[in-house]
Protein backbone atom coordinates (compact mmCIF):
# COMPACT_ATOMS: atom_id res chain seq x y z
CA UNK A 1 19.22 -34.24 15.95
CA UNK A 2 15.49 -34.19 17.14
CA UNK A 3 12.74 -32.85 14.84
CA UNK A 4 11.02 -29.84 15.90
CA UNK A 5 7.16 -30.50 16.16
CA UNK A 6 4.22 -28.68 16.59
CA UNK A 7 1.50 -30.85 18.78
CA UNK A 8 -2.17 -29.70 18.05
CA UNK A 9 -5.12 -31.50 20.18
CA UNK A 10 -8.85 -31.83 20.32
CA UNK A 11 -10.23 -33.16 23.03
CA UNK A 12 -8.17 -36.56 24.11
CA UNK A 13 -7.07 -36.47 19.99
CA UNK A 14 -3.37 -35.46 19.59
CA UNK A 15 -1.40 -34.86 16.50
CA UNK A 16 2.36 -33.84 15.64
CA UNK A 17 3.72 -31.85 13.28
CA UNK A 18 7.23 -31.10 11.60
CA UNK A 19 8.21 -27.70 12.18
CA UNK A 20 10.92 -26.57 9.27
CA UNK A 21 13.60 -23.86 9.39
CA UNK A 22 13.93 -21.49 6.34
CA UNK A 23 17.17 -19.81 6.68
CA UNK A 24 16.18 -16.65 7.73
CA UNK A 25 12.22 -15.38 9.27
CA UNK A 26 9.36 -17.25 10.59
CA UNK A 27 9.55 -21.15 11.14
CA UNK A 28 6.91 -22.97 9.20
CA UNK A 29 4.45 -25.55 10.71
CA UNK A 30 4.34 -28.60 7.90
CA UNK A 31 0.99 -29.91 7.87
CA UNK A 32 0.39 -31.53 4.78
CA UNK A 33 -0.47 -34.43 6.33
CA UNK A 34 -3.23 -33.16 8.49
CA UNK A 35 -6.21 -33.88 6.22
CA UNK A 36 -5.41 -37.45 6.03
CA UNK A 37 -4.76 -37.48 9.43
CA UNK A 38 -7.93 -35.57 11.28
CA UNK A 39 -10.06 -35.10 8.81
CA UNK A 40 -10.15 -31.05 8.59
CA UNK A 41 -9.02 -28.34 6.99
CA UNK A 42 -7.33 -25.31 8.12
CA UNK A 43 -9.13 -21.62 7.37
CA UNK A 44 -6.94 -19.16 5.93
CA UNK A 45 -8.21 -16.83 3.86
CA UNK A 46 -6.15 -14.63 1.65
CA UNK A 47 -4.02 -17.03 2.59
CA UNK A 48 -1.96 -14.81 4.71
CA UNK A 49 -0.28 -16.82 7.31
CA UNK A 50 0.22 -20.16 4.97
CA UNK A 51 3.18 -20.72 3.37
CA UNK A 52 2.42 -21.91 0.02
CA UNK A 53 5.79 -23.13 -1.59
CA UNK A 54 9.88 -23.04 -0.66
CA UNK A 55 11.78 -20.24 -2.30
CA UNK A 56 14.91 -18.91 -2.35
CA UNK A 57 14.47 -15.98 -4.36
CA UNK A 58 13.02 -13.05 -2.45
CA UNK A 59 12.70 -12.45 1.42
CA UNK A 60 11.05 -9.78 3.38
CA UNK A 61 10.82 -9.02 6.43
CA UNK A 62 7.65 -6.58 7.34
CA UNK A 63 8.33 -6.04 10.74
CA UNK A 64 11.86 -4.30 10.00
CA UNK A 65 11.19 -3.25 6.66
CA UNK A 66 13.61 -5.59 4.71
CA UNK A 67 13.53 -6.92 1.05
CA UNK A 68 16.36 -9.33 -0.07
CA UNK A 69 16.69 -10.62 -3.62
CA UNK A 70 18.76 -13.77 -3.07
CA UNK A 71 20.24 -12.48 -0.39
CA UNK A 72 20.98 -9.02 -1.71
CA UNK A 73 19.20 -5.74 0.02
CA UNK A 74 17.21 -4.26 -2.47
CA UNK A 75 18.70 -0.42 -1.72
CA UNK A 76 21.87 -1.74 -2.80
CA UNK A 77 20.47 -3.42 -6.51
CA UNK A 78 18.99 -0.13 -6.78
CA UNK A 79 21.88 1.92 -6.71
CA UNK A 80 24.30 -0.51 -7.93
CA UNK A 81 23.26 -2.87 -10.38
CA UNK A 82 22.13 -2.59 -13.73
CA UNK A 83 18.40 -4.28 -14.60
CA UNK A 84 20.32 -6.98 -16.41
CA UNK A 85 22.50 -8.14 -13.50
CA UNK A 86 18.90 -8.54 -11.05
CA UNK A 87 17.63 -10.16 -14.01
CA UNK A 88 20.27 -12.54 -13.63
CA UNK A 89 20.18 -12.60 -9.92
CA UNK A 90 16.52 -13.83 -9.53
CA UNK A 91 16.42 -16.29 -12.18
CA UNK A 92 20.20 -18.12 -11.37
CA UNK A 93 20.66 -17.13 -8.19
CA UNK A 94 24.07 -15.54 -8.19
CA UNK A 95 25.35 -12.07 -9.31
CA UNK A 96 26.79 -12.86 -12.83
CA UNK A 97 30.47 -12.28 -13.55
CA UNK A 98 31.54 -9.39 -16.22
CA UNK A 99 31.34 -12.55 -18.93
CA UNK A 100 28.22 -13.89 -17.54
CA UNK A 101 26.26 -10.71 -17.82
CA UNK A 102 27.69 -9.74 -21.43
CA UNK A 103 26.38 -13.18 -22.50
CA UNK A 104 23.15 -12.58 -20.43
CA UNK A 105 22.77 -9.30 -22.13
CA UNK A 106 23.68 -10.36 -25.53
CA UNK A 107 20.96 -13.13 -25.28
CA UNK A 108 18.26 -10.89 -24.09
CA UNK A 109 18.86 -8.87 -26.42
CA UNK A 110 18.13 -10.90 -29.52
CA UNK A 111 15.10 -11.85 -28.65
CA UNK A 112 13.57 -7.80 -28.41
CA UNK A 113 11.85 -8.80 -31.76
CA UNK A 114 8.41 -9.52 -32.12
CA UNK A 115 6.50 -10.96 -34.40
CA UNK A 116 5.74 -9.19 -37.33
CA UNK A 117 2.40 -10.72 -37.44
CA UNK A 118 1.99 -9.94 -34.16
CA UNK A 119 2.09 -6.73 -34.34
CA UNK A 120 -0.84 -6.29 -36.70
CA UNK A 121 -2.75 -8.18 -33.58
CA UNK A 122 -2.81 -4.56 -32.00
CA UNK A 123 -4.88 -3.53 -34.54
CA UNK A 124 -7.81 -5.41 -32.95
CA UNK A 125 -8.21 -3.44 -30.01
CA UNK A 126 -9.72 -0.27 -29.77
CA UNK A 127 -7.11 2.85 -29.95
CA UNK A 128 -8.78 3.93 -25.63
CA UNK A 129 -8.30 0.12 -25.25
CA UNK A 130 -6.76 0.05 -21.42
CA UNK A 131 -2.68 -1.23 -22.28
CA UNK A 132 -3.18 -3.56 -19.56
CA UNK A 133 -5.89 -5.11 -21.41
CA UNK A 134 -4.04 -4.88 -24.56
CA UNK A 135 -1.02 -6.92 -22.57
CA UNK A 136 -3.19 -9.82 -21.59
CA UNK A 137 -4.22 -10.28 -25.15
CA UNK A 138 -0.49 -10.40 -26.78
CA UNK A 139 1.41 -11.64 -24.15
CA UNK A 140 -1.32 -14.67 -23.72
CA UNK A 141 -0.94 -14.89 -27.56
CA UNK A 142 2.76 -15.63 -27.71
CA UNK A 143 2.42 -19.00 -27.33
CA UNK A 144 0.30 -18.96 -30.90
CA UNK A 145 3.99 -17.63 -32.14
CA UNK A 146 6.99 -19.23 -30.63
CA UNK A 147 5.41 -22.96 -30.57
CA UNK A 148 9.35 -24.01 -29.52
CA UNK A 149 9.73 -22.75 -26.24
CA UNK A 150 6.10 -24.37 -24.44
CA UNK A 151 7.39 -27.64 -23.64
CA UNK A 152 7.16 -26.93 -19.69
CA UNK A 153 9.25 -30.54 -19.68
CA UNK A 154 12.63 -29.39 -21.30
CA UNK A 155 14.88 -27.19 -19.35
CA UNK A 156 16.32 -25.72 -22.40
CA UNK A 157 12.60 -24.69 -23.97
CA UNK A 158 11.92 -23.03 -20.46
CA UNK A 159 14.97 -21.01 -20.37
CA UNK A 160 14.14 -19.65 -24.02
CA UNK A 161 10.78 -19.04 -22.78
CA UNK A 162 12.37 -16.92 -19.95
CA UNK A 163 14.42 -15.20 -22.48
CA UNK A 164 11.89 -14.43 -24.85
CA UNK A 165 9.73 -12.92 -22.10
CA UNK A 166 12.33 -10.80 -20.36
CA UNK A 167 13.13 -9.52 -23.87
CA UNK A 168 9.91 -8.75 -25.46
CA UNK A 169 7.87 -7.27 -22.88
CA UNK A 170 9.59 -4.02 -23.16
CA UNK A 171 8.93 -4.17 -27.20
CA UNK A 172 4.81 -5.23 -26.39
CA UNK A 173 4.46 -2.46 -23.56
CA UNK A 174 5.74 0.08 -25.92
CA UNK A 175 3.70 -1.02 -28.53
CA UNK A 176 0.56 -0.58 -26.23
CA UNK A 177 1.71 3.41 -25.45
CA UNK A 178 2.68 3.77 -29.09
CA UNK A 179 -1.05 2.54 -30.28
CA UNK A 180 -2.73 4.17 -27.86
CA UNK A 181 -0.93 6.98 -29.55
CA UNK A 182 -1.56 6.68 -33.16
CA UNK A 183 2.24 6.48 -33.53
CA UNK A 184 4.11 4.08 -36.02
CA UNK A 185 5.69 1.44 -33.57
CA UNK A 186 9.34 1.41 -33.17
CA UNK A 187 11.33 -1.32 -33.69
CA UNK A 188 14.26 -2.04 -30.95
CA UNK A 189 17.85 -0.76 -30.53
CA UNK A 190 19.51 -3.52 -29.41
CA UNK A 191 22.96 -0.89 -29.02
CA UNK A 192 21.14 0.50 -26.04
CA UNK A 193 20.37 -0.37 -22.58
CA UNK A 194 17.00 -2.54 -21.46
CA UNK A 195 16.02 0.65 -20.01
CA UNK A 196 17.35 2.95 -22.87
CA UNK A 197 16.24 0.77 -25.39
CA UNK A 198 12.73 0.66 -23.65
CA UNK A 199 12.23 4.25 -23.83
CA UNK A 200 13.15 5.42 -27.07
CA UNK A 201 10.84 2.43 -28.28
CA UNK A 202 8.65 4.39 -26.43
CA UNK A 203 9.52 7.83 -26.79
CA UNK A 204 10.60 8.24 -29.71
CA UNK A 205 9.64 8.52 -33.36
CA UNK A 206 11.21 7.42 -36.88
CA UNK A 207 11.75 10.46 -38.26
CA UNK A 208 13.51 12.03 -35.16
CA UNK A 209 17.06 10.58 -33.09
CA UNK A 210 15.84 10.45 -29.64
CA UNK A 211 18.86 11.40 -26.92
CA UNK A 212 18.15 9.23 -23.83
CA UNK A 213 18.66 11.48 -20.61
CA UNK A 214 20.63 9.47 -18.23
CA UNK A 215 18.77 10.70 -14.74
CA UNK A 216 15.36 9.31 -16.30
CA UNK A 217 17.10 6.47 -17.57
CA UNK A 218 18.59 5.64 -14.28
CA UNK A 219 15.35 6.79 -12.69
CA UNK A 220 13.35 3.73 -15.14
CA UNK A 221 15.95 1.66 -14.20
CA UNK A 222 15.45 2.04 -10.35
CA UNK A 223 11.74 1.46 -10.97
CA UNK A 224 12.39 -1.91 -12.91
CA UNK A 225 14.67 -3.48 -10.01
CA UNK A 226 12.32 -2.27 -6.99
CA UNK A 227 9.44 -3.61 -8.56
CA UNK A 228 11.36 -7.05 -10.06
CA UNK A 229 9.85 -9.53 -7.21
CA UNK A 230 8.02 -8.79 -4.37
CA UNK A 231 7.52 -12.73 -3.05
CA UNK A 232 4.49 -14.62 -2.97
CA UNK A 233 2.23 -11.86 -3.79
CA UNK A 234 -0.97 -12.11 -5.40
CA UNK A 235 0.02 -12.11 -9.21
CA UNK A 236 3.40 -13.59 -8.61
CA UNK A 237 0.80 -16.98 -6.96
CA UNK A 238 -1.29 -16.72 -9.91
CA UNK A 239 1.71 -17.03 -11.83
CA UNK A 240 2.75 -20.42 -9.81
CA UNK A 241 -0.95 -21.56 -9.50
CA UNK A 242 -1.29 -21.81 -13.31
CA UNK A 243 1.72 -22.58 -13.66
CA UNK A 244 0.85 -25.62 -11.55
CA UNK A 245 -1.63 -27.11 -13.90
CA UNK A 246 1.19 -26.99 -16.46
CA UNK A 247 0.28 -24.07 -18.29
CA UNK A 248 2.39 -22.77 -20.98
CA UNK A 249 5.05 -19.72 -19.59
CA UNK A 250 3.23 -17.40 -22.02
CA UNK A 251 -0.15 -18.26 -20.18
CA UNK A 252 1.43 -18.04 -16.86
CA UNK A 253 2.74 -14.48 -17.53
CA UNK A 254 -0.78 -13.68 -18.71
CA UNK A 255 -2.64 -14.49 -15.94
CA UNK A 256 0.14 -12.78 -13.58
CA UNK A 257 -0.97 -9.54 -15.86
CA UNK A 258 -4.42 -9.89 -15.53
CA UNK A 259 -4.32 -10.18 -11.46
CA UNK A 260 -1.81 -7.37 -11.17
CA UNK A 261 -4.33 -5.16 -12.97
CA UNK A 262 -6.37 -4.99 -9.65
CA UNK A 263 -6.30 -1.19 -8.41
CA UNK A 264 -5.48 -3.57 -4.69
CA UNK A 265 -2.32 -4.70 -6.38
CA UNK A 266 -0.41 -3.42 -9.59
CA UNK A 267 -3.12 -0.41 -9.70
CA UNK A 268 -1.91 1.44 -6.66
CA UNK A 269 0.20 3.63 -7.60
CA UNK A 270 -2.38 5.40 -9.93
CA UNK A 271 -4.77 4.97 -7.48
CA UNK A 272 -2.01 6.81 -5.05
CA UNK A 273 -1.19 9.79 -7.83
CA UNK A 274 -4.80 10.52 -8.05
CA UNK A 275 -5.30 10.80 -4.41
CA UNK A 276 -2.61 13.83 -4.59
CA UNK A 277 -4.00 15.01 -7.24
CA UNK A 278 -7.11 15.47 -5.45
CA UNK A 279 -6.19 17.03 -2.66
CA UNK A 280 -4.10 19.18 -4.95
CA UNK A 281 -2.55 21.87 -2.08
CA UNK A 282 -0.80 21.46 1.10
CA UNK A 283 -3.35 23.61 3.35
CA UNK A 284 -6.18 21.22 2.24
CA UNK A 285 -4.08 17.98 3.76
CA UNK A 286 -5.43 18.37 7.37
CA UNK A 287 -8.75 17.77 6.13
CA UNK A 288 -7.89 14.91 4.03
CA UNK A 289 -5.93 13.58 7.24
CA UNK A 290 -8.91 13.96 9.50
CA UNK A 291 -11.08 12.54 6.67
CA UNK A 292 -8.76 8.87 6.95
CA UNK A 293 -9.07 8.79 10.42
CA UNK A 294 -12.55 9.21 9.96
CA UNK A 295 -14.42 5.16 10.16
CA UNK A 296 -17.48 6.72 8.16
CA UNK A 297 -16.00 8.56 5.10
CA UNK A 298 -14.95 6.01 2.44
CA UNK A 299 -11.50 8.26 1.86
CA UNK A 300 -8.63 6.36 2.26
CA UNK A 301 -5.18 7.12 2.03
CA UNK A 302 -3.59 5.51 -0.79
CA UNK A 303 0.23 4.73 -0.90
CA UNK A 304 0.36 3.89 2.55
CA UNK A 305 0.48 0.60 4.70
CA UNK A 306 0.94 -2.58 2.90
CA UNK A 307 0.02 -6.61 3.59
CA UNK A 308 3.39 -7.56 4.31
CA UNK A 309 5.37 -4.16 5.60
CA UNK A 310 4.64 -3.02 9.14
CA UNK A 311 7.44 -0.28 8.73
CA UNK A 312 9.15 2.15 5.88
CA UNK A 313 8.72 0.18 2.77
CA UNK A 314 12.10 0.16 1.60
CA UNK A 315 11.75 0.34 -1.85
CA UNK A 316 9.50 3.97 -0.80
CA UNK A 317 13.07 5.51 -0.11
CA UNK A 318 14.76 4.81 -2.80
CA UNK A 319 11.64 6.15 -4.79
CA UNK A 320 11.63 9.54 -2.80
CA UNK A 321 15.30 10.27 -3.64
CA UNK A 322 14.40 9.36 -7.30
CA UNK A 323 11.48 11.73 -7.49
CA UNK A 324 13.74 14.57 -6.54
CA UNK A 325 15.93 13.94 -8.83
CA UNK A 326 13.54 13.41 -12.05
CA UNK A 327 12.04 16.60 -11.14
CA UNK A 328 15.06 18.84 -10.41
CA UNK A 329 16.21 17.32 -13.82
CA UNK A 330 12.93 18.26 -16.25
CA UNK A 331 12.96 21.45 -13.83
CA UNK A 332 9.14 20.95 -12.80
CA UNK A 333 7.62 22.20 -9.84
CA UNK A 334 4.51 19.66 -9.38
CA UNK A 335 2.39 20.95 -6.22
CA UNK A 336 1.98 17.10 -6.45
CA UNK A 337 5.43 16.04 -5.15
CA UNK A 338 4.66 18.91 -2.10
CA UNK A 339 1.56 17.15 -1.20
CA UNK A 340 3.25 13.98 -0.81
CA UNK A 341 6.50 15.19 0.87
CA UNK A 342 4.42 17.12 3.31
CA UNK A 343 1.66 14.43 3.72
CA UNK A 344 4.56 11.61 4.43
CA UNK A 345 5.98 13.43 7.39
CA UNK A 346 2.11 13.98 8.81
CA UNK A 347 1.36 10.60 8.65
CA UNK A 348 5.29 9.63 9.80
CA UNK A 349 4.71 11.50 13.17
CA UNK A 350 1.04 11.38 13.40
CA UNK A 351 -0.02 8.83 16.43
CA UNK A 352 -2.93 6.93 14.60
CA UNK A 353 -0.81 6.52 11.46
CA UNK A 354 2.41 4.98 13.77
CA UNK A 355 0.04 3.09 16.09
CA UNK A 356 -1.47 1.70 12.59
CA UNK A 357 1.89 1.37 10.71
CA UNK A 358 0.60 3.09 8.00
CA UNK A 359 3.70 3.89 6.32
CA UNK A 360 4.70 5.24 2.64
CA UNK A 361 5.07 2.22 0.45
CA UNK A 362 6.35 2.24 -3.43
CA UNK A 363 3.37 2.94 -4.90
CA UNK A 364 3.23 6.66 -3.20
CA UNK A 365 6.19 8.21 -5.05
CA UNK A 366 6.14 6.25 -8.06
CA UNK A 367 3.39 7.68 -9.98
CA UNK A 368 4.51 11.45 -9.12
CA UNK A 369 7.88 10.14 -11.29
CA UNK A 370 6.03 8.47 -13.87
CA UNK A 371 3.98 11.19 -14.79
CA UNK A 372 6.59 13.58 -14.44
CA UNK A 373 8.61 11.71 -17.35
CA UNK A 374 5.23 11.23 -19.60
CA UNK A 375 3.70 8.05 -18.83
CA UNK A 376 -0.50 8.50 -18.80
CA UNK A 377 -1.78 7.47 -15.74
CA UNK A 378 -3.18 4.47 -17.13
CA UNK A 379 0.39 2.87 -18.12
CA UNK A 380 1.49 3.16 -14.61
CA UNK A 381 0.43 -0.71 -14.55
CA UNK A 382 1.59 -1.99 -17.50
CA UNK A 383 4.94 -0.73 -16.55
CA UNK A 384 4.60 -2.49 -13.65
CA UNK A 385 3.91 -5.61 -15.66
CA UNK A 386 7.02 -5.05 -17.49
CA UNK A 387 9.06 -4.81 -14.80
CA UNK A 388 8.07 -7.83 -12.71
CA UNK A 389 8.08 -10.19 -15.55
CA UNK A 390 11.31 -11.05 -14.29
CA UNK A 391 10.08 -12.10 -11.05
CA UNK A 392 7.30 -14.06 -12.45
CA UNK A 393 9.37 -15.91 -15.12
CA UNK A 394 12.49 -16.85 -12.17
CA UNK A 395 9.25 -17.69 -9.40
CA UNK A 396 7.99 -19.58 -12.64
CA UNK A 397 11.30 -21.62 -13.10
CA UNK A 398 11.43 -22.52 -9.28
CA UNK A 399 8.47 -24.13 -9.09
CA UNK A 400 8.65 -26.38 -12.22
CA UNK A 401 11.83 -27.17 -11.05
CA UNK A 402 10.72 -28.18 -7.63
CA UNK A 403 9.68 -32.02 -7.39
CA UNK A 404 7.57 -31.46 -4.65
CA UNK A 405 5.40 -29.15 -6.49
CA UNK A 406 1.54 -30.39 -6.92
CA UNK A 407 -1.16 -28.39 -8.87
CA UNK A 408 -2.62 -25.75 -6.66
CA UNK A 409 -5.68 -27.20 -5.12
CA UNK A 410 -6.90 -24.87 -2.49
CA UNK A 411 -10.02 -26.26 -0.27
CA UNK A 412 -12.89 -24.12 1.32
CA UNK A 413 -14.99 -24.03 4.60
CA UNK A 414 -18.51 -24.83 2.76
CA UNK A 415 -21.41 -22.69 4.31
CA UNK A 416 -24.37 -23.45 1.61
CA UNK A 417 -27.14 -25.45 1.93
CA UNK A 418 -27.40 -28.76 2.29
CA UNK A 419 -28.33 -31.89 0.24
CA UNK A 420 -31.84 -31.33 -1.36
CA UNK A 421 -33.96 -32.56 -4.04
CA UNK A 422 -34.93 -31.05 -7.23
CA UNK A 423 -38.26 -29.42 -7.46
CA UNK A 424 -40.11 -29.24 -10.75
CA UNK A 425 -40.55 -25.59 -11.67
CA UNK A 426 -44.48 -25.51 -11.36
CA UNK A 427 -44.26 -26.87 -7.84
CA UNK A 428 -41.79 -24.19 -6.46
């Protein structure tokens, strides 16, 4: 069988190139070798057309609007499986059988516990601390508390690492709503559901029994498996990066926080509820419309068009269906959700949002369900956190496991000055 190659030439220079097959999507030109070989770098930035690792975890495909997890279209995971079986999905690579997930579930749920000690740790932030600032802090300072799961070298220590993640980040992000609060934490139900579990952590109080509704259960649910792994997005790479250097899990998830935090990334679904918020009524949207067409007004139209998808994000479907649902459940009428029903079919038929493919994406229905079921605005993230932590931790596990795996060492096109000599500072 002949290799595929990719010949690239300067002047009466010529080079070759392997050209490798993934099993589905684009073909990727190898050129790891062309440093060495002509001296140069390539220019990428944002890194948008380099393909920085193999996976076999998540495809999309932009174009058509297509998300697989291992294979699996995400519509399906959402209205099939449970968080626990995706969980499973993206870190092993298979659906697990009925005794694979009981064992799964039984293990994950053991490890909901936190430290005791750690949870006095809350006590140093300020009660209007941002939760996504409070998550840096204690996730980042779980390695100071489970010392036998950092040893990046033993397969065992990094699957209790995984476990202990997975696990506890529901516990810490209800901690951050429940301090924010002034409310006694609440420790977990391990009887209940990861979702369940999460929300009367959250929800509830000690001196009450909380009844978990089963639409906003399902609804949380939904939101955990559409936003388990997106790829090689920008936190899910700073998650492999330091990871890279051989960084403790606890540190990797950390830094995977602290990049989705960006309103560009993990932030955009606030960003897109406070956009409907302010245009508040569905006479005012023609203005707004005209505004985002408009090069010199800095509006913009959150919630729509994304890096990867140039159709219907499919996860934005799935998140419509959900909103009506939560709603018609707590029986609220939010002029919010009427905004965005009524500004997604605008901008579905409107020519310079289709000739754009500036399409709804997940982040422009999920904040209308989040606050409709409580969460303040600025826990939208930290949810988000919670959610992909999964991702991060099976992405995580992939690329220690990979022998071809190098510490990220990204190079630059250098535009400063050149080579000069100091100059005393009374001579300048």
């Amino acid at each position: 069988m002949t290799e595929k190659t990719m010949t690239m030439k300067t002047g009466a220079e010529q080079w070759d190139y392997p050209v490798l097959p993934g099993t589905v999507g684009p073909e990727v030109v190898d050129i790891r070798k062309f440093y060495g070989q002509t001296g140069r770098f390539t220019y990428d930035p944002g890194f948008t057309s380099t393909a920085s690792c193999q996976s076999a975890i998540t495809y999309i495909d932009g174009e058509e609007g297509i998300l697989l997890h291992r294979g699996y279209p995400i519509d399906q995971l959402a209205e099939h499986s449970t968080f626990m079986e995706v969980a499973y999905l993206l870190i092993h690579g298979e659906l697990p059988t009925a005794d694979e997930l009981s064992t799964f579930t039984y293990t994950i749920s053991r490890h909901t516990m936190v430290h005791e000690q750690l949870a006095t740790f809350f006590r140093g932030f300020r009660r209007d601390a941002h939760p996504m600032a409070i998550m840096c802090g204690v996730v980042g300072a779980l390695s100071a508390f489970y010392h036998d799961s950092t040893d990046i070298t033993d397969p065992e220590q990094r699957m209790i690492a995984s476990h202990r993640l997975i696990a506890k980040m529901p516990t810490l992000t209800a901690m951050a709503f429940k301090y924010s609060m002034g409310q006694p934490f609440m420790f977990p139900d391990n009887s209940l559901t990861y979702t369940g579990n999460f929300l009367r952590m959250t929800f509830g109080v000690p001196a009450e029994a909380y009844e978990i509704n089963p639409v906003i259960e399902r609804a949380m649910r939904r939101i955990f498996i559409l936003h388990a792994d997106h790829e090689q997005n920008a936190s899910t790479s700073t998650v492999r990066l330091a990871g890279s250097s051989g960084a403790n899990p606890f540190a990797c998830i950390a830094a995977g926080i602290a990049c989705l935090w960006g309103p560009a990334h993990g932030g955009a679904n606030e960003a897109a509820l406070n956009m409907l918020r302010e245009i508040g009524d569905v006479k005012r949207i023609p203005d707004y419309i005209a505004r985002a067409k408009d090069k010199n007004d800095p509006f913009r139209l959150m919630g729509f068009g994304h890096r990867v998808y140039k159709n219907y994000d499919p996860r934005a479907k799935v998140m419509q269906q959900t909103a009506d649902e939560v709603l018609k459940e707590l029986n609220i009428s939010d002029p919010v959700l009427d905004v965005a029903k009524e500004l997604e079919q605008i901008a579905l038929h409107d020519d310079y949002f289709v000739e754009k493919k500036l399409y709804p994406n997940v982040d422009f229905y999920s904040g209308v369900i989040l606050n409709a079921i409580g969460f303040p605005t600025d826990m939208f993230t930290a949810l988000f956190a919670l959610a992909r932590t999964v991702g991060w931790v099976a992405q995580w596990n992939e690329m220690i496991s990979d022998p071809e795996q190098k510490i990220g060492r990204p190079r630059q096109l250098y535009v400063g000055a050149t080579q000069r000599d100091y100059v005393p500072v009374g001579q300048r």
